[in-house]
Every structure is written in structure tokens, then in C-alpha cells.
N, C-alpha and C. Protein backbone atom coordinates (compact mmCIF):
# COMPACT_ATOMS: atom_id res chain seq x y z
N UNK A 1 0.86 -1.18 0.00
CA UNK A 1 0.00 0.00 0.00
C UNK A 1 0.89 1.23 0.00
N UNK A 2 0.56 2.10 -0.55
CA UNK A 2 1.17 3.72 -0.64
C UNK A 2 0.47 4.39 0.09
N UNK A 3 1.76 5.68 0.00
CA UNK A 3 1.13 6.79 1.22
C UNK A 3 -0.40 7.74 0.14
N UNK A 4 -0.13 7.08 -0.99
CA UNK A 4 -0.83 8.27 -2.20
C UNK A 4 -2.24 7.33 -2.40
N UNK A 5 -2.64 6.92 -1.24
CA UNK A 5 -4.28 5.96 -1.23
C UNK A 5 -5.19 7.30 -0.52
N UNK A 6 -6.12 6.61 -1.20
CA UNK A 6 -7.24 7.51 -0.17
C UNK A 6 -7.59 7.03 0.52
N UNK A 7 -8.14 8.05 1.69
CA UNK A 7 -8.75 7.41 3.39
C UNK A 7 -9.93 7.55 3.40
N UNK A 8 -10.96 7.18 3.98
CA UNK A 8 -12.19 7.73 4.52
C UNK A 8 -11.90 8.27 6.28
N UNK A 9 -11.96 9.46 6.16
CA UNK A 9 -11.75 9.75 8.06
C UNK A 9 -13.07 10.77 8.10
N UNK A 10 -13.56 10.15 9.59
CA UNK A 10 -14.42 10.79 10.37
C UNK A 10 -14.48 12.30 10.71
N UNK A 11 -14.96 12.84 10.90
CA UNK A 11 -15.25 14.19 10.87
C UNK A 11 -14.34 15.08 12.08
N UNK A 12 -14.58 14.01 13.09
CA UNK A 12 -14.13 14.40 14.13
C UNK A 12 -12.14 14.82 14.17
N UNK A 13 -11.66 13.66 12.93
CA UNK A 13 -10.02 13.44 12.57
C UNK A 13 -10.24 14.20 11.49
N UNK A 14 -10.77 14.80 10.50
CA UNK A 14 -10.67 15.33 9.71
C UNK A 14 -10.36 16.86 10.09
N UNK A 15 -11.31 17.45 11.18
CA UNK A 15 -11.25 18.58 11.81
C UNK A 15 -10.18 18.86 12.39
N UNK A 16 -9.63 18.00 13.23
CA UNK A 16 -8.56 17.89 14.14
C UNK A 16 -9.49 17.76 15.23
N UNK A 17 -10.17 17.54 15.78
CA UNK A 17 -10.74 17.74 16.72
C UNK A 17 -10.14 16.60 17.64
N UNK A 18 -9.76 14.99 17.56
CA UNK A 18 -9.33 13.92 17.83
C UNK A 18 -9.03 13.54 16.70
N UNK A 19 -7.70 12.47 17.89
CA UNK A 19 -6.57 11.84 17.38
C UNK A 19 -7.17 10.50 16.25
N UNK A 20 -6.49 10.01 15.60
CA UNK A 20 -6.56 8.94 14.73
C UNK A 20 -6.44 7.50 15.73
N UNK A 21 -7.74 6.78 16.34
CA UNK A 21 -7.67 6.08 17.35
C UNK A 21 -7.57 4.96 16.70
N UNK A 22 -8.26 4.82 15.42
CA UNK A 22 -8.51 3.42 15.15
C UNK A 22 -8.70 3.54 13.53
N UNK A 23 -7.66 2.65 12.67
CA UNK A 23 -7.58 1.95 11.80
C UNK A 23 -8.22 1.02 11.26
N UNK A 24 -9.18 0.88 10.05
CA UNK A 24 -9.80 -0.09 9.50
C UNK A 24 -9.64 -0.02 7.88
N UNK A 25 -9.48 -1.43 7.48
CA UNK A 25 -9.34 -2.09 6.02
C UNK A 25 -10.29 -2.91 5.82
N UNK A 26 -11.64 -1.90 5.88
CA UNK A 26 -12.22 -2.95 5.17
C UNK A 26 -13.06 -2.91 3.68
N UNK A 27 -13.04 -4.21 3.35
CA UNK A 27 -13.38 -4.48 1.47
C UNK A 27 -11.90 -3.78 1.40
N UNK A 28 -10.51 -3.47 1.63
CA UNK A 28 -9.77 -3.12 1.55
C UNK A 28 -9.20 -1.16 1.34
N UNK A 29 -10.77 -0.61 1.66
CA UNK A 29 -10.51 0.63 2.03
C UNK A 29 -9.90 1.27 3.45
N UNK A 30 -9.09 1.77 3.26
CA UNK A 30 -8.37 2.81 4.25
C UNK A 30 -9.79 3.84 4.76
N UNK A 31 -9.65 3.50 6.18
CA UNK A 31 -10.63 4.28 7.26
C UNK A 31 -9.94 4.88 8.51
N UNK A 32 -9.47 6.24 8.75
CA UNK A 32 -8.96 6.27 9.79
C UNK A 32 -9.93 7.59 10.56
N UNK A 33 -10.21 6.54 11.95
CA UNK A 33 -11.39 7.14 12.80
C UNK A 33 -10.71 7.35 14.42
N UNK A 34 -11.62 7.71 14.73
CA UNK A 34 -11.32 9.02 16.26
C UNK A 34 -11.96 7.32 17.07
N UNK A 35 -12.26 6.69 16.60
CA UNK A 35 -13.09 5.77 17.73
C UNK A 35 -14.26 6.02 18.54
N UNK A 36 -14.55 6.95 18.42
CA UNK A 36 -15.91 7.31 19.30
C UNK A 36 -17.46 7.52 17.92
N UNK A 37 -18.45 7.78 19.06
CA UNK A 37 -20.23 7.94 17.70
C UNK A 37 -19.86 9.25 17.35
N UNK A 38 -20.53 9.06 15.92
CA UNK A 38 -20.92 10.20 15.18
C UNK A 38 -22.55 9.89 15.04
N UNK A 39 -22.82 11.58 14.73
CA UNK A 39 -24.39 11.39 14.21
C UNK A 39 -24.59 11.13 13.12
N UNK A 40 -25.91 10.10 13.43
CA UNK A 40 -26.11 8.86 12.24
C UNK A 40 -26.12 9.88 10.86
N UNK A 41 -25.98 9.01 9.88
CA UNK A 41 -26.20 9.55 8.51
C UNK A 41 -24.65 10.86 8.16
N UNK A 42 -23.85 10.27 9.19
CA UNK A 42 -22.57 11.69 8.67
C UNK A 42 -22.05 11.10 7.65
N UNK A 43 -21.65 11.47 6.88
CA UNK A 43 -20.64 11.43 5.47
C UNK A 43 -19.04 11.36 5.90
N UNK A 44 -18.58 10.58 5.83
CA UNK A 44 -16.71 10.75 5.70
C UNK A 44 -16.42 11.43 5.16
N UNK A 45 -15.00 12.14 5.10
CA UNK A 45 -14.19 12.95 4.05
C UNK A 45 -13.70 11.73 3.32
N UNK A 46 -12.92 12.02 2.48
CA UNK A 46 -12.21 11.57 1.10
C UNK A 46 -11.36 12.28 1.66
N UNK A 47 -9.50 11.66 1.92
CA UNK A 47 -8.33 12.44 2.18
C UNK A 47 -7.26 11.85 1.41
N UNK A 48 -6.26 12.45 1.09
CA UNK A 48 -5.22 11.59 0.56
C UNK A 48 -4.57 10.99 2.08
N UNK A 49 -4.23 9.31 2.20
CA UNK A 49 -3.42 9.51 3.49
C UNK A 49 -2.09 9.45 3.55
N UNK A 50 -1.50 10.04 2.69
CA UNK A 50 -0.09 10.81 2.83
C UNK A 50 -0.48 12.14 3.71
N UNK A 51 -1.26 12.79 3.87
CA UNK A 51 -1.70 14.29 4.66
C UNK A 51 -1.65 13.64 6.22
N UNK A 52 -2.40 12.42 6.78
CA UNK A 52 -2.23 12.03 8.12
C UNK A 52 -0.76 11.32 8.42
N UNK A 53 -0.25 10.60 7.50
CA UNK A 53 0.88 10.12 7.78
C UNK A 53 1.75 11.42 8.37
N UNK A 54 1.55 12.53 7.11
CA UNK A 54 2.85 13.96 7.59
C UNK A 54 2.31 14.25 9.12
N UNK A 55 1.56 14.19 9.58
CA UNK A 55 0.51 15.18 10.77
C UNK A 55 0.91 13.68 12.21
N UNK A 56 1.07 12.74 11.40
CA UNK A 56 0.97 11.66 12.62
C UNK A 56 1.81 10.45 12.30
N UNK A 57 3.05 10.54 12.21
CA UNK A 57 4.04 9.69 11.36
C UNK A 57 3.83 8.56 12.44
N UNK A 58 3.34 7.97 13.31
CA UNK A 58 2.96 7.02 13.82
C UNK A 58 2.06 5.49 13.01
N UNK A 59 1.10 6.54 12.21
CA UNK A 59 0.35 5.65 11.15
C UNK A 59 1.26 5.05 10.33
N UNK A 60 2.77 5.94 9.78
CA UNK A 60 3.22 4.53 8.87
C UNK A 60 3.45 3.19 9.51
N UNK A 61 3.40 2.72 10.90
CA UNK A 61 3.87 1.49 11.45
C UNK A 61 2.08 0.75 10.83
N UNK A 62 1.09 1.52 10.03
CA UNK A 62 0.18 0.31 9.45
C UNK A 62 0.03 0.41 8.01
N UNK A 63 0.67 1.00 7.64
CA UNK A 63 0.82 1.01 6.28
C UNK A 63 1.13 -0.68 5.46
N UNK A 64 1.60 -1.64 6.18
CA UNK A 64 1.28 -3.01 6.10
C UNK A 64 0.19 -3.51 6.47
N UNK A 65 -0.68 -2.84 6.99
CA UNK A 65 -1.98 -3.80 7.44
C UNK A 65 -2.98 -4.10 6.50
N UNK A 66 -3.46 -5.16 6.44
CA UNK A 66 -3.63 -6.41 5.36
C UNK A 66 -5.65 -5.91 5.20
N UNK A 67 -5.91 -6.10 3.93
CA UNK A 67 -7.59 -5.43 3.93
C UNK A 67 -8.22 -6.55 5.08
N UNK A 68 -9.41 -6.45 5.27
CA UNK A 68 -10.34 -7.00 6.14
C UNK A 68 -9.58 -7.35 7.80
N UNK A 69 -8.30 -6.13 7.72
CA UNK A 69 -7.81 -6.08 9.55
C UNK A 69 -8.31 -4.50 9.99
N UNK A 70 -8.13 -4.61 11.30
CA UNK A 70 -7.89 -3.16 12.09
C UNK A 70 -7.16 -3.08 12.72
N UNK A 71 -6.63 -2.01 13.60
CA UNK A 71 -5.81 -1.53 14.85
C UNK A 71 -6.16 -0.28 15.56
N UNK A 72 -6.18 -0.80 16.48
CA UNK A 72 -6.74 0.35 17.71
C UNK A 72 -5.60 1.01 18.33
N UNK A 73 -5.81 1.67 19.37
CA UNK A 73 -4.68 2.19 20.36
C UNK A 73 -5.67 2.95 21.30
N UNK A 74 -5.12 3.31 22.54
CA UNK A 74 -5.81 3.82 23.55
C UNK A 74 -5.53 5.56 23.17
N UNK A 75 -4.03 5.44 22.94
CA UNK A 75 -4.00 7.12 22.45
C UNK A 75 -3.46 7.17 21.67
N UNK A 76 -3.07 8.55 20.86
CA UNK A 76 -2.02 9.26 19.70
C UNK A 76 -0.49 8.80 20.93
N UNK A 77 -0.09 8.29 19.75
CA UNK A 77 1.50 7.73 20.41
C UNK A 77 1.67 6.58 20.92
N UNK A 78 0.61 5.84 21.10
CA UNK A 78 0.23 4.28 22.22
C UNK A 78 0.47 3.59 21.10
N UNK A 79 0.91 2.13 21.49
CA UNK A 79 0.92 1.05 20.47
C UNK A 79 -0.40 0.60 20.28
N UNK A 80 0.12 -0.01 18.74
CA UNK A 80 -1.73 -0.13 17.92
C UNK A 80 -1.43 -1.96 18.17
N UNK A 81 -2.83 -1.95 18.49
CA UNK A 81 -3.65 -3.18 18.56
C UNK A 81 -3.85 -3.64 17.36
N UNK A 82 -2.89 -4.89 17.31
CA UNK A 82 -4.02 -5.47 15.31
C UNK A 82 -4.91 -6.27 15.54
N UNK A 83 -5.29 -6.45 14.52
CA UNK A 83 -6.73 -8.22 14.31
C UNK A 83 -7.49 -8.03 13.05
N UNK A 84 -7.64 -9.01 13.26
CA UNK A 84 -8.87 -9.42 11.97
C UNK A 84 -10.27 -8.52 11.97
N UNK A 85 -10.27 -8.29 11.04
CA UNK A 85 -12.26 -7.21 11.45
C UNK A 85 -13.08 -8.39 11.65
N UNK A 86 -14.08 -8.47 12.54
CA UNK A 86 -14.84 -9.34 13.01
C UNK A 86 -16.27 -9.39 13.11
């Protein structure tokens, strides 16, 4: 995977508002979310994720992660949790 894919991120990571908590590949799209609810019916952005990699060079340690996995973390800087999406 390249840094020049597109993401779907939540509103909340798109803003800056919160950190990039949690990682998902799934059907093999790049999703990077704050981990917490949004109100129903919100729309994702479309980002390039080379823009979060520069902002949070932490994310390249998933730039190997395989479609239909995720990874969590408790915070920005914490080690990410992998697994299978379930």
C-alpha cells in the first residue's frame, strides 16, 4: 500500500478535533477514525493519506496492514492493537 491511497476519516479526525484512534481495512478501504459515535447519517471525508501520515508519522507502522484487519490504540503515540475485522 502507498502513502498516495485515499482514506475515509471521520469528521471528528478530519477537523482535528481527535486523534486517529482506530484503523480499519475494510473491502480493503483505508478508514482512519477518532473511535468514538458520530451522528447517524454523517458522510466521511475523502483524504489523501499521505496528509495524516505527515501530521501523525505514527500511522506509517500500518501502512502493512492487510484489507479485512484493524488496529486500535488507547491514544495518539500508544501502540496499535491489530486483528482481523470481526
Amino acid at each position: 500500500m502507498t502513502a498516495e491511497a485515499a482514506a475515509f476519516v471521520c469528521s471528528h479526525v478530519f477537523q482535528h478535533e481527535r486523534p486517529v484512534l482506530l484503523v480499519v481495512r475494510a473491502e480493503g478501504d483505508w478508514q482512519l477514525l477518532c473511535g468514538d459515535g458520530h451522528d447517524e447519517g454523517e458522510t466521511p471525508r475523502v483524504v489523501g493519506l499521505n496528509h495524516f501520515l505527515d501530521s501523525d508519522p505514527s500511522l506509517r507502522a500500518l501502512l502493512d496492514l492487510p484489507p479485512e484487519w484493524e488496529a486500535k490504540r488507547a491514544a495518539q503515540g500508544g501502540a496499535w492493537e491489530r486483528r482481523p475485522i470481526t
